[in-house]
PDB file of N, CA and C in Angstrom:
ATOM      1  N   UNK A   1      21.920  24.764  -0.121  1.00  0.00           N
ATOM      2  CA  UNK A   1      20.722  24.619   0.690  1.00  0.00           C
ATOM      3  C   UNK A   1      19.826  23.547   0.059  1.00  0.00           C
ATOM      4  N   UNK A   2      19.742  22.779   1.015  1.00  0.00           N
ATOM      5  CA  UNK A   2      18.586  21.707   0.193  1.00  0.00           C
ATOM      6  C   UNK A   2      17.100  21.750  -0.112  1.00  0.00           C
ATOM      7  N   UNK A   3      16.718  21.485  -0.887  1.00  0.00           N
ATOM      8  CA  UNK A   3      15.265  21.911  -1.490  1.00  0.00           C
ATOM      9  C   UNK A   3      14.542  21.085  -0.700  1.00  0.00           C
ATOM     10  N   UNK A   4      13.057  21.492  -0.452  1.00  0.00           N
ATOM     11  CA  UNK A   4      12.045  21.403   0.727  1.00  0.00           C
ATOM     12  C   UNK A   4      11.679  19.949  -0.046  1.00  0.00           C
ATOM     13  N   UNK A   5      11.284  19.117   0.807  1.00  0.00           N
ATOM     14  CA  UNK A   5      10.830  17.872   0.329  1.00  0.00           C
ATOM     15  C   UNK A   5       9.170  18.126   0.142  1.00  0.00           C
ATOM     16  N   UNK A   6       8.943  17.349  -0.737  1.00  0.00           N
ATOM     17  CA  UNK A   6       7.450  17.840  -1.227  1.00  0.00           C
ATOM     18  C   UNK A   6       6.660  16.413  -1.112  1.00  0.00           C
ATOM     19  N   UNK A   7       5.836  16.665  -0.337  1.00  0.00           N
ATOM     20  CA  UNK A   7       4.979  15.466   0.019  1.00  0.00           C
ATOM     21  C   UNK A   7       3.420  15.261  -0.573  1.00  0.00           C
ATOM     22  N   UNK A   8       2.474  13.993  -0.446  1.00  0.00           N
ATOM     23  CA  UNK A   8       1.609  14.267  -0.494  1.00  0.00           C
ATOM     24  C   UNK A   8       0.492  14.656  -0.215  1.00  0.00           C
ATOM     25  N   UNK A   9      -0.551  15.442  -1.314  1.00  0.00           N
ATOM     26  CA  UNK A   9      -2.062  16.182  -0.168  1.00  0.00           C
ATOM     27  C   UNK A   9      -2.322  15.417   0.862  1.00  0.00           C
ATOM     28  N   UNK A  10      -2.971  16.392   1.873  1.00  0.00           N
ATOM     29  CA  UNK A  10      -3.913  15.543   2.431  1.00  0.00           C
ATOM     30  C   UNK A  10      -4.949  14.471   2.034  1.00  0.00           C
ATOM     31  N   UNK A  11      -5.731  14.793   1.189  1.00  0.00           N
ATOM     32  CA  UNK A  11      -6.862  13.976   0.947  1.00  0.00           C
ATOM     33  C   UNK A  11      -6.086  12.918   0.004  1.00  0.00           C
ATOM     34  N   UNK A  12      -4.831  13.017  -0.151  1.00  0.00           N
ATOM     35  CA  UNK A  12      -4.528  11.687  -1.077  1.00  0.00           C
ATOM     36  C   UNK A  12      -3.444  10.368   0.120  1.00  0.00           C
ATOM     37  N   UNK A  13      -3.241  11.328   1.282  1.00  0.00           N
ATOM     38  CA  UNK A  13      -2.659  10.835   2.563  1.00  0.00           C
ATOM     39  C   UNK A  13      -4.111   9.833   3.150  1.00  0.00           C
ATOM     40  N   UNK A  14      -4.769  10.423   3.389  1.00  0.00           N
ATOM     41  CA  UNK A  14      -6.533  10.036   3.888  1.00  0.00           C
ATOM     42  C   UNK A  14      -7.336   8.823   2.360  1.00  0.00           C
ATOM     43  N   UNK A  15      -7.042   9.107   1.686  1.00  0.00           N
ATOM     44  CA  UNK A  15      -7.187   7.459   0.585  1.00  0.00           C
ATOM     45  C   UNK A  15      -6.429   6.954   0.898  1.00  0.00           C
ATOM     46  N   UNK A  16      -5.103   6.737   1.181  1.00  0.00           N
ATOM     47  CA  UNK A  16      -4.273   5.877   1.411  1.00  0.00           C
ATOM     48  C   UNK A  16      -4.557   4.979   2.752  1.00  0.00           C
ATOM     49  N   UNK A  17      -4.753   5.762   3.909  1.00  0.00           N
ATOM     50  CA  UNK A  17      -5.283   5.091   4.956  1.00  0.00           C
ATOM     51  C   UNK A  17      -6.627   4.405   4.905  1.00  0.00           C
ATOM     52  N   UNK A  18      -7.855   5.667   4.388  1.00  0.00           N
ATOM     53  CA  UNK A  18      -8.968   4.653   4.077  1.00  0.00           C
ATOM     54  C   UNK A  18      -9.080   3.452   3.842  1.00  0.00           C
ATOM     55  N   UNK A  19      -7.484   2.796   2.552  1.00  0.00           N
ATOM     56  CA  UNK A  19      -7.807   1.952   1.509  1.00  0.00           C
ATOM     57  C   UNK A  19      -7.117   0.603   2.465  1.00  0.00           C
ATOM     58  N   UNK A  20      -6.019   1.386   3.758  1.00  0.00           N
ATOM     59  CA  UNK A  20      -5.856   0.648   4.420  1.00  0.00           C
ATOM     60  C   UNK A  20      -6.491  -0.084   5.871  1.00  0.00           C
ATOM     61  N   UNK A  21      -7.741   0.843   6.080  1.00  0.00           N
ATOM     62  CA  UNK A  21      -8.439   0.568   7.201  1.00  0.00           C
ATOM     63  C   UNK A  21      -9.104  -0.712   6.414  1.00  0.00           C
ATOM     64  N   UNK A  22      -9.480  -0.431   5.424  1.00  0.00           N
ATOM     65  CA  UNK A  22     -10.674  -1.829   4.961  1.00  0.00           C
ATOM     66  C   UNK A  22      -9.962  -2.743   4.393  1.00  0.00           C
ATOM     67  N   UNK A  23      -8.474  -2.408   3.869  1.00  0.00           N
ATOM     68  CA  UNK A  23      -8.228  -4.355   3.506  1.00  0.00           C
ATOM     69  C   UNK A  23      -7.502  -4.747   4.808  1.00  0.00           C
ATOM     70  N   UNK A  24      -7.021  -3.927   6.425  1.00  0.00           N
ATOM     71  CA  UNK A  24      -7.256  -4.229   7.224  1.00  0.00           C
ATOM     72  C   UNK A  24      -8.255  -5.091   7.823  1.00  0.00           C
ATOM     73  N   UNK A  25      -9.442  -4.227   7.748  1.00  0.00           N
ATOM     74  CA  UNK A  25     -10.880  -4.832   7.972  1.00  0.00           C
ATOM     75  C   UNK A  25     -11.221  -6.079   7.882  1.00  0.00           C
ATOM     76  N   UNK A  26     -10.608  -6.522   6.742  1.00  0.00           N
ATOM     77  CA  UNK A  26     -11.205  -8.040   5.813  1.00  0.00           C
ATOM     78  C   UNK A  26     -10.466  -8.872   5.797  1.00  0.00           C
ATOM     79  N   UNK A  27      -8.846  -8.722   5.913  1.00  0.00           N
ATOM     80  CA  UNK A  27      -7.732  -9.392   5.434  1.00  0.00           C
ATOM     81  C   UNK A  27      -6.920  -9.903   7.198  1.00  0.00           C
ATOM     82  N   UNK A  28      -7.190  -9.061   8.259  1.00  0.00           N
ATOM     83  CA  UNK A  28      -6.329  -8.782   8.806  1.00  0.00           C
ATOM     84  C   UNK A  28      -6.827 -10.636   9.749  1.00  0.00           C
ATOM     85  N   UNK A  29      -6.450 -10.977  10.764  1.00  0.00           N
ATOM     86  CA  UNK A  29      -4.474 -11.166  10.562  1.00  0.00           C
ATOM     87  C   UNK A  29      -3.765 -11.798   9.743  1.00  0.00           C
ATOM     88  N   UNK A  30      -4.181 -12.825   8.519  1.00  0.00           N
ATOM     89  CA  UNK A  30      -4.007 -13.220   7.358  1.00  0.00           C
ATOM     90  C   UNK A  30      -3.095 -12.258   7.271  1.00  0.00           C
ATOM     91  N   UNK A  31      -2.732 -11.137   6.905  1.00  0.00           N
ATOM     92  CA  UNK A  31      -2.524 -10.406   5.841  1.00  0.00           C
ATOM     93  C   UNK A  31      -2.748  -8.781   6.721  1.00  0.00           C
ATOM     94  N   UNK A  32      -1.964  -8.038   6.888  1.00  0.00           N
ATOM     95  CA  UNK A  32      -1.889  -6.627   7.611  1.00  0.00           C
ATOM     96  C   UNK A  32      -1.248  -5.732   6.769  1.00  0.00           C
ATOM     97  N   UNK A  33      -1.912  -4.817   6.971  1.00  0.00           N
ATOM     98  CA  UNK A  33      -0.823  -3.396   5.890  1.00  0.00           C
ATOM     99  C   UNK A  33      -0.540  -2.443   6.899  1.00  0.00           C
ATOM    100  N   UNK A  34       0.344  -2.061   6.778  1.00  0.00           N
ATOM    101  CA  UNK A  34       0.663  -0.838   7.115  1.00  0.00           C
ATOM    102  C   UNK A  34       1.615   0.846   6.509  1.00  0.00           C
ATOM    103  N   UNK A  35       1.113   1.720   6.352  1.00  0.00           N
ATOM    104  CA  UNK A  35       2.345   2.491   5.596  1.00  0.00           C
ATOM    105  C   UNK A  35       3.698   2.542   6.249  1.00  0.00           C
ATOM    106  N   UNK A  36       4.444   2.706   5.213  1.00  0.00           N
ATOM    107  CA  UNK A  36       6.027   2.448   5.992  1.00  0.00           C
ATOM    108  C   UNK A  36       6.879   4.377   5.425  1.00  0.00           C
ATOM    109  N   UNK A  37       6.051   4.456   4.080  1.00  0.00           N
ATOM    110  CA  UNK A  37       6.480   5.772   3.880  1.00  0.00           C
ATOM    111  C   UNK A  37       6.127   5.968   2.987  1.00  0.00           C
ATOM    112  N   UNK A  38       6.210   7.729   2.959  1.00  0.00           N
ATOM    113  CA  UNK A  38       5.480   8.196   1.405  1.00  0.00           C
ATOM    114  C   UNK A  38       5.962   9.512   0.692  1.00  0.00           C
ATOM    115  N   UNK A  39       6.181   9.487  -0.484  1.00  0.00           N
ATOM    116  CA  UNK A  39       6.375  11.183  -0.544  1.00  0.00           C
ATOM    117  C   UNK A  39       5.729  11.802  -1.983  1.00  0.00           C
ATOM    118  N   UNK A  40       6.282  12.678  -2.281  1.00  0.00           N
ATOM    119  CA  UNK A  40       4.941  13.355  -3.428  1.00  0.00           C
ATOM    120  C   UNK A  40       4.340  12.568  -4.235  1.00  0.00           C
ATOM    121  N   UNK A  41       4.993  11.811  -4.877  1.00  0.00           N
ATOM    122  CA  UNK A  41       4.812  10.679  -6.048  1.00  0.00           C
ATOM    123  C   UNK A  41       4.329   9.237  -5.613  1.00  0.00           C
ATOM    124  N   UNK A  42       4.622   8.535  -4.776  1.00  0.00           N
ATOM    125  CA  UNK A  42       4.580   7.335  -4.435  1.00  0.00           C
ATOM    126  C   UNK A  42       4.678   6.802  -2.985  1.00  0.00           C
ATOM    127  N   UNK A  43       4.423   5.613  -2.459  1.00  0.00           N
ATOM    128  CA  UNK A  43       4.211   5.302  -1.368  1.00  0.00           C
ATOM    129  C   UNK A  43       4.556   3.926  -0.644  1.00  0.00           C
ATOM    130  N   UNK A  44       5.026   3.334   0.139  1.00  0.00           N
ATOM    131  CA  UNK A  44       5.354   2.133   0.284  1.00  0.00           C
ATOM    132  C   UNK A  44       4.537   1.313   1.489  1.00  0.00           C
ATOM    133  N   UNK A  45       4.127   0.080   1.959  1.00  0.00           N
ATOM    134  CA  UNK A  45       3.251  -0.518   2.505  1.00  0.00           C
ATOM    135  C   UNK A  45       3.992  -2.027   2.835  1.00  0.00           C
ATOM    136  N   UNK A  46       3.931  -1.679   3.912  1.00  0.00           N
ATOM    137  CA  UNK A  46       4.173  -3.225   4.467  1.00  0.00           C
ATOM    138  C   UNK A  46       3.142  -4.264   4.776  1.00  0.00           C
ATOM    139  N   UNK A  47       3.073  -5.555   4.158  1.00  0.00           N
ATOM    140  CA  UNK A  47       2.676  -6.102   4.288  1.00  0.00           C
ATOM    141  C   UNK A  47       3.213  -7.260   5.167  1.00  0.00           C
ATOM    142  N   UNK A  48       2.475  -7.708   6.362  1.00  0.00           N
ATOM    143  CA  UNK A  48       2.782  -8.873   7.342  1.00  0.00           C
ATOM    144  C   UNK A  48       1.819  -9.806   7.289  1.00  0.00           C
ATOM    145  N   UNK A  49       1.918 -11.005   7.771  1.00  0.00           N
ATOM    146  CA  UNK A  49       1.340 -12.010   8.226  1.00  0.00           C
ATOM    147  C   UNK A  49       1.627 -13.229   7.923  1.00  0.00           C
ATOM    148  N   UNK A  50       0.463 -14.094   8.086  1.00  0.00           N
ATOM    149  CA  UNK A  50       0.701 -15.577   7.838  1.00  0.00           C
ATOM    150  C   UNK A  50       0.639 -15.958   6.438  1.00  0.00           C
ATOM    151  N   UNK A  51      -0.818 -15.178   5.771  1.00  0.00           N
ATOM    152  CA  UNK A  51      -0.664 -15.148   4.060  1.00  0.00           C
ATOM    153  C   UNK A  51      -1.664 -16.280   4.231  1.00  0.00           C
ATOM    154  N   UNK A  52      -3.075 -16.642   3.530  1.00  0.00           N
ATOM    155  CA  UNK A  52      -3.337 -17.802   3.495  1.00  0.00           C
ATOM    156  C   UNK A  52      -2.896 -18.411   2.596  1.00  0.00           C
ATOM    157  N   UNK A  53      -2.716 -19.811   2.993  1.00  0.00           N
ATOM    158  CA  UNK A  53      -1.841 -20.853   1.796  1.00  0.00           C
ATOM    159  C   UNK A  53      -2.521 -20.710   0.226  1.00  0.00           C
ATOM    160  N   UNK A  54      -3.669 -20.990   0.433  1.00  0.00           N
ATOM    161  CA  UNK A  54      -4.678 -21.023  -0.911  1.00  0.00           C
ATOM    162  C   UNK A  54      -4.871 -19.872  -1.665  1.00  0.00           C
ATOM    163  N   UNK A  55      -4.423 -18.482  -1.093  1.00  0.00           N
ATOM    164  CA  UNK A  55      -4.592 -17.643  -2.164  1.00  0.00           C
ATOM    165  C   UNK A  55      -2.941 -17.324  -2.191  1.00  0.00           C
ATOM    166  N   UNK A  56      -3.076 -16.529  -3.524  1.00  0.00           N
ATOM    167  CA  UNK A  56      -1.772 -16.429  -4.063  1.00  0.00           C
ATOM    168  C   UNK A  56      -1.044 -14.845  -2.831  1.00  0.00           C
ATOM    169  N   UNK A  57       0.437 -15.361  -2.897  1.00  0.00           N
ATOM    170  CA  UNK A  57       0.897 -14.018  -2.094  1.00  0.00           C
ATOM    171  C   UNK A  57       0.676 -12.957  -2.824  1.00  0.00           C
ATOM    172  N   UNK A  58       1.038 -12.419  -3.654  1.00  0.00           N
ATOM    173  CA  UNK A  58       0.516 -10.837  -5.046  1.00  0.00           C
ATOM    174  C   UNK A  58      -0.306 -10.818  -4.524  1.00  0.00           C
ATOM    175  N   UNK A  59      -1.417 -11.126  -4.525  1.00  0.00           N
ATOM    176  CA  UNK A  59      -2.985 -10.996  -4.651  1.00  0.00           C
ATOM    177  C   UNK A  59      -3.300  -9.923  -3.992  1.00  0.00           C
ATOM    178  N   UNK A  60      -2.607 -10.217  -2.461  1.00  0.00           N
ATOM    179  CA  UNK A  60      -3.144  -9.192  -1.381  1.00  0.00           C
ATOM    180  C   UNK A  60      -2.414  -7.702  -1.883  1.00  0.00           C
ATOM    181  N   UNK A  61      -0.928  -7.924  -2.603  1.00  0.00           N
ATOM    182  CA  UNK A  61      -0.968  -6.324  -2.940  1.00  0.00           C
ATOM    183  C   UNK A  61      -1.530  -5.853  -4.052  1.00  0.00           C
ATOM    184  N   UNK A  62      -2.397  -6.727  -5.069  1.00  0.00           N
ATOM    185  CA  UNK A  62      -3.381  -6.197  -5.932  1.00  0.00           C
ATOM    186  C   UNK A  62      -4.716  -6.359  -5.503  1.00  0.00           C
ATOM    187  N   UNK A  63      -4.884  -6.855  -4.407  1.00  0.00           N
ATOM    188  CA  UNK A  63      -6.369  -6.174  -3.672  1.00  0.00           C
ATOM    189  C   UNK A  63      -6.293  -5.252  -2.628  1.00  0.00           C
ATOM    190  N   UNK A  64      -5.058  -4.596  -2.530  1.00  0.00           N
ATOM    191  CA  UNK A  64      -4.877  -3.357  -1.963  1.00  0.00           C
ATOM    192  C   UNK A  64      -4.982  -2.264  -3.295  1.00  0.00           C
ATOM    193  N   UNK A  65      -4.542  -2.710  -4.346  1.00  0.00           N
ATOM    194  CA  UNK A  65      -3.743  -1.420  -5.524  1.00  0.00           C
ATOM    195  C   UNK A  65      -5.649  -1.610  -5.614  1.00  0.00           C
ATOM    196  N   UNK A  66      -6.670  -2.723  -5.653  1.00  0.00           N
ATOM    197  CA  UNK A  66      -8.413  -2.259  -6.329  1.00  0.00           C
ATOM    198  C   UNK A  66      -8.642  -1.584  -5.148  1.00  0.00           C
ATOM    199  N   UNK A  67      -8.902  -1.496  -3.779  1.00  0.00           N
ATOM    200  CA  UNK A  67      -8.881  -0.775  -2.985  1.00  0.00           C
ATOM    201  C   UNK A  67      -8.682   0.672  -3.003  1.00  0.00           C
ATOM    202  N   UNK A  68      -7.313   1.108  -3.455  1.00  0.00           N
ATOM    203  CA  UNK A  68      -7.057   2.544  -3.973  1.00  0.00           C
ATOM    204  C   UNK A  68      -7.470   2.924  -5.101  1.00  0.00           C
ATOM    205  N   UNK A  69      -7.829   2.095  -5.650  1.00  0.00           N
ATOM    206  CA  UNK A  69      -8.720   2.651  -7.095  1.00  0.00           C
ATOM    207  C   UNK A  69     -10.800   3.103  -6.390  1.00  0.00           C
ATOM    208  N   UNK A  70     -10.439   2.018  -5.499  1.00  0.00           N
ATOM    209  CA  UNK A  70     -12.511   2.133  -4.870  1.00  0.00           C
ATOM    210  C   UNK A  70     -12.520   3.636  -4.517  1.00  0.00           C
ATOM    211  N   UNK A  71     -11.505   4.015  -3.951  1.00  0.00           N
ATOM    212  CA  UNK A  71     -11.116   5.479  -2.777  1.00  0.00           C
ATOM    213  C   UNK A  71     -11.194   6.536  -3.913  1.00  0.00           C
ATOM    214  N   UNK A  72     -10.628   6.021  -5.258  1.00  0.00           N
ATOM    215  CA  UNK A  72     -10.202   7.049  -6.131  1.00  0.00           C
ATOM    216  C   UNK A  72      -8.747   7.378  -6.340  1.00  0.00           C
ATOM    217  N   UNK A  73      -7.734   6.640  -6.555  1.00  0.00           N
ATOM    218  CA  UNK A  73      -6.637   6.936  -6.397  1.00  0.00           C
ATOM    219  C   UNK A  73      -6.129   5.994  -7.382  1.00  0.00           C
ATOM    220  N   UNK A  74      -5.611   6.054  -8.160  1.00  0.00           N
ATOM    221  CA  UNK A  74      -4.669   5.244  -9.133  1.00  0.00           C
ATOM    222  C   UNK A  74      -3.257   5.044  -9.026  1.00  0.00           C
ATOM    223  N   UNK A  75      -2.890   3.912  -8.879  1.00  0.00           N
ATOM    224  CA  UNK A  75      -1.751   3.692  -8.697  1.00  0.00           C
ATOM    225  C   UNK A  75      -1.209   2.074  -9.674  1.00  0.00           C
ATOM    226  N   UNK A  76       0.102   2.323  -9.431  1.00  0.00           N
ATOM    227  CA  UNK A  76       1.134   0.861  -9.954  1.00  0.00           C
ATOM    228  C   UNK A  76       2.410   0.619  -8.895  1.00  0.00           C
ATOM    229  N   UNK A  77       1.705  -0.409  -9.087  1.00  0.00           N
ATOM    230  CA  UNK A  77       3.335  -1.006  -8.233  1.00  0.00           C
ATOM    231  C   UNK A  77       4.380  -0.814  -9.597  1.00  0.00           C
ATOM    232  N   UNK A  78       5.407  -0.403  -8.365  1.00  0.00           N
ATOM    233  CA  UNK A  78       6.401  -0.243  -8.757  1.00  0.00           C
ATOM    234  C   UNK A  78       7.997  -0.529  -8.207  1.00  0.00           C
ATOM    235  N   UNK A  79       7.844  -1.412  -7.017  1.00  0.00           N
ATOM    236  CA  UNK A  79       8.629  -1.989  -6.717  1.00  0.00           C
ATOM    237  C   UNK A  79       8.096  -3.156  -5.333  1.00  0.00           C
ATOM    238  N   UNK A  80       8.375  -4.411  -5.313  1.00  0.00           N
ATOM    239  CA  UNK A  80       8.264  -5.274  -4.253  1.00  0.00           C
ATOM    240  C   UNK A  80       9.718  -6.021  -3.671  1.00  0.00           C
ATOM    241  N   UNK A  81       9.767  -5.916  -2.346  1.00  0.00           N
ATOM    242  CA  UNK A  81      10.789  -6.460  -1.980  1.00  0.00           C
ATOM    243  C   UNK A  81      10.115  -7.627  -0.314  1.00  0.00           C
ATOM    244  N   UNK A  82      10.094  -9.026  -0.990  1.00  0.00           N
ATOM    245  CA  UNK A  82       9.986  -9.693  -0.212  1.00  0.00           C
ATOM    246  C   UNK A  82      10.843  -9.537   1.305  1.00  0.00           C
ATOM    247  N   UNK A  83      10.169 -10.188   2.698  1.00  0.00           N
ATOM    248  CA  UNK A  83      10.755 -10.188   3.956  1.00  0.00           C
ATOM    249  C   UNK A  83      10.274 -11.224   4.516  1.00  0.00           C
ATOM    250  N   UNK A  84      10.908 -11.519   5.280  1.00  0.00           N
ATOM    251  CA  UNK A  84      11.016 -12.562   6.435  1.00  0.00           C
ATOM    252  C   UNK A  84       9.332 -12.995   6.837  1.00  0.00           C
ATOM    253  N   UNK A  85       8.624 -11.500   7.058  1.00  0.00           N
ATOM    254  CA  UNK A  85       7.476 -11.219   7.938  1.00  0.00           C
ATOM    255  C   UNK A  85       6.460 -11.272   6.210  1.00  0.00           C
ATOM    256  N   UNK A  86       6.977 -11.092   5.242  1.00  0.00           N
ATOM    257  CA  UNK A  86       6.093 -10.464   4.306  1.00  0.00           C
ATOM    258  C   UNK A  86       6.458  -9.587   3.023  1.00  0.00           C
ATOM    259  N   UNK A  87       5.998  -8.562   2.617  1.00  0.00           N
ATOM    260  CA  UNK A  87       7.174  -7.769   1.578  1.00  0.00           C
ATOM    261  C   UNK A  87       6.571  -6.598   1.822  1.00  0.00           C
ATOM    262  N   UNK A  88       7.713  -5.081   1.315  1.00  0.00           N
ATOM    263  CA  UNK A  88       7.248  -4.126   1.019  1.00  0.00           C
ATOM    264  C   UNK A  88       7.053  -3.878  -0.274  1.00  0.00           C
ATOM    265  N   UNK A  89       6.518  -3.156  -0.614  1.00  0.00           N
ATOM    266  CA  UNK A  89       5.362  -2.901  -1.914  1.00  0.00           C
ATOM    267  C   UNK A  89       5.464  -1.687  -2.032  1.00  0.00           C
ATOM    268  N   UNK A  90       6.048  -0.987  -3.094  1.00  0.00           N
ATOM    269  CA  UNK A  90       6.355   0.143  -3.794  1.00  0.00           C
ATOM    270  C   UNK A  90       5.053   0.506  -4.772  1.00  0.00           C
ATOM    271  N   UNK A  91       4.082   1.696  -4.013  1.00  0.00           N
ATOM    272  CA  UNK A  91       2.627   1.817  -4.889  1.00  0.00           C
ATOM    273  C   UNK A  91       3.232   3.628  -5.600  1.00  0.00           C
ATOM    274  N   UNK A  92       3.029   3.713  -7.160  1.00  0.00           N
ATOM    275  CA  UNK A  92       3.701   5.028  -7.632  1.00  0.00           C
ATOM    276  C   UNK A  92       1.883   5.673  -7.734  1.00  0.00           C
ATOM    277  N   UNK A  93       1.402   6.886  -7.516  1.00  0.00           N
ATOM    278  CA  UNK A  93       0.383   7.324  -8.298  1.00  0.00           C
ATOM    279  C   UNK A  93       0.517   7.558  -9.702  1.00  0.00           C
ATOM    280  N   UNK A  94      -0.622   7.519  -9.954  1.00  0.00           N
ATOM    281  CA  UNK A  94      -0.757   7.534 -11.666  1.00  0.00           C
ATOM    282  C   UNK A  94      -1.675   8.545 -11.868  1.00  0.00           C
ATOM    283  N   UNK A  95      -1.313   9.517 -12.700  1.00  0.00           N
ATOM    284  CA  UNK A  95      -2.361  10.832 -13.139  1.00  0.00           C
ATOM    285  C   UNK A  95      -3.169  10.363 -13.808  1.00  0.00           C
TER     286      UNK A  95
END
């Protein structure tokens, strides 16, 4: 029998979106996030767009990772995998 998958709280589901409504807010269409998936430990985020030329590509997923720190949430990337559209971005929480 397979063991119940264990996800994360609510209120740490609700920072995650928060942190994505506002670099939405500021970034978007440059630069769009969206969650792609998540489970107890960690979380992944797609990033799309055009990217402006002048700032660096990283940037936008380390002004998402200060974002989740504004909310209260600590995290590290922990994995990026460039795409066509952009990359996904592997965010782990950190106790």
């Amino acid at each position: 029998m397979p063991y119940p998958r264990k996800e994360m709280s609510p209120s740490t589901k609700e920072r995650i979106a928060e942190a994505i409504r506002e670099f939405n807010k500021y970034r978007a269409p440059e630069a769009e996030a969206r969650l792609v998936s998540l489970d107890e430990q960690s979380f992944k985020i797609r990033f799309t767009g055009s990217f402006c030329s002048t700032c660096g590509f990283y940037d936008y997923f380390d002004d998402y990772k200060i974002l989740l720190q504004e909310v209260g949430l600590k995290t590290e990337i922990t994995e990026m995998e460039e795409t066509d559209e952009g990359a996904v971005v592997r965010f782990e929480t950190v106790k």
